[in-house]
Protein backbone atom coordinates (compact mmCIF):
# COMPACT_ATOMS: atom_id res chain seq x y z
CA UNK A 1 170.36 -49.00 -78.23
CA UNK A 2 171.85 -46.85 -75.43
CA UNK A 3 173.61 -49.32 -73.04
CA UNK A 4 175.57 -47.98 -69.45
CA UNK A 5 177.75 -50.42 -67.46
CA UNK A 6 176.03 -48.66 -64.22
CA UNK A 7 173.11 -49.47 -62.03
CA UNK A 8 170.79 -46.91 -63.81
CA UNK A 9 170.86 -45.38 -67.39
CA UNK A 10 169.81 -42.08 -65.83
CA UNK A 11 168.43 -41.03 -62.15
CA UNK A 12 164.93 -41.55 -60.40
CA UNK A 13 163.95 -38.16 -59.77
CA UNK A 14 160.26 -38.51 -59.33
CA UNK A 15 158.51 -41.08 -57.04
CA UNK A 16 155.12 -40.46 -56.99
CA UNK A 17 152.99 -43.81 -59.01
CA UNK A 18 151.32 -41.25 -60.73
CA UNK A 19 154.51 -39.33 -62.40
CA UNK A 20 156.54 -42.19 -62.80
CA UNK A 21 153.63 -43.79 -64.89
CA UNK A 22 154.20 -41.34 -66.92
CA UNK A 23 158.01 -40.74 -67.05
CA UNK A 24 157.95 -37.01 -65.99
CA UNK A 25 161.24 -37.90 -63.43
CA UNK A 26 162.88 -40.04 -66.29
CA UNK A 27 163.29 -37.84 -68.93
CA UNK A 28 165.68 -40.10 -71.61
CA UNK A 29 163.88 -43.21 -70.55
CA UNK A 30 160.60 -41.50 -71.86
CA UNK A 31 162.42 -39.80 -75.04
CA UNK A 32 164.63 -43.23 -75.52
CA UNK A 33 161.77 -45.73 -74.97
CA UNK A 34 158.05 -44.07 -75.48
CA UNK A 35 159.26 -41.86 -78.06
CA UNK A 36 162.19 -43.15 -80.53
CA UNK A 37 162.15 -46.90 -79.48
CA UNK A 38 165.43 -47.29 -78.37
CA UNK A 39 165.88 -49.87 -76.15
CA UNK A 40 167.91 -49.39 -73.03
CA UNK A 41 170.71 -51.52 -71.64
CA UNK A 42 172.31 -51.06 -67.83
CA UNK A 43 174.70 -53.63 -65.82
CA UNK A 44 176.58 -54.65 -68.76
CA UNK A 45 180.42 -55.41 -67.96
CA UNK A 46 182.29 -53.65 -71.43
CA UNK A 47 185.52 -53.51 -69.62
CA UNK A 48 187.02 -56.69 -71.57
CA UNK A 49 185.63 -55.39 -74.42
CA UNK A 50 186.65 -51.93 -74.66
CA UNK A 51 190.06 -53.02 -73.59
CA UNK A 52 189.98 -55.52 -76.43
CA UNK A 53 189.15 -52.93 -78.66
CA UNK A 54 192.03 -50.28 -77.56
CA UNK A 55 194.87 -53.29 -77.79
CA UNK A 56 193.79 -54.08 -81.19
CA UNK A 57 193.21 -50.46 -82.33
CA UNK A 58 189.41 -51.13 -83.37
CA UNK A 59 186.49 -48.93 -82.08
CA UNK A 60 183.77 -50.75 -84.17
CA UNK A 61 181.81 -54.35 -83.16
CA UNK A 62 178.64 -55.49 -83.99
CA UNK A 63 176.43 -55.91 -80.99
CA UNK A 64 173.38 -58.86 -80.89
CA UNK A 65 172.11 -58.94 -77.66
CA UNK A 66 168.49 -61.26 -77.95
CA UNK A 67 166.12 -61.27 -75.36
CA UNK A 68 164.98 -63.79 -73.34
CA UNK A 69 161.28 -65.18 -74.67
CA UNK A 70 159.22 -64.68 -71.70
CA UNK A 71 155.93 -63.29 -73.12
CA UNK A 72 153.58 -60.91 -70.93
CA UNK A 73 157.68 -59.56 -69.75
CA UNK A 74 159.36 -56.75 -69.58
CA UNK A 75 163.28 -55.94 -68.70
CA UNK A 76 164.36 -59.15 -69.35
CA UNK A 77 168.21 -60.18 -69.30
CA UNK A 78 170.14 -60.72 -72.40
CA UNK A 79 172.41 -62.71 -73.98
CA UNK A 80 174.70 -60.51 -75.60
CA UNK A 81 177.55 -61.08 -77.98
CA UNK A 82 179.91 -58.60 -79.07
CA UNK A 83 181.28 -59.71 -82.58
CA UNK A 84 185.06 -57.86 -83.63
């Protein structure tokens, strides 16, 4: 999972429907998701967290972060739980 705490993982660089049904403009979304299957993650707030982490000299956590079950969906939010 690649996760960002900002609005988009990477830039929209193409606009056309055409290209972006295709991914051409979004070149790790189409690598990350078509490709490898890694799911993506943006707006997440790991301020606490990493701050956590530094006071307490840990860098490792083990992420869940289950999706909502809305079938027919797509980009749905998460509930995600950090575990230290």
């Amino acid at each position: 999972m690649l996760i960002a705490d900002n609005f988009a993982v990477e830039a929209f660089q193409e606009t056309s429907k055409e290209n972006l049904s295709r991914f051409p403009g979004l070149p790790i979304h189409r690598r990350c998701l078509v490709e490898l299957g890694i799911h993506l993650g943006e707006l997440w707030h790991l301020t606490h967290l990493n701050n956590w982490l530094k006071t307490h000299g840990r860098s490792r956590f083990l992420l869940t972060a289950p999706p909502l079950r809305l079938p027919g969906s797509f980009g749905s939010p998460m509930t995600s739980v950090a575990t230290v």
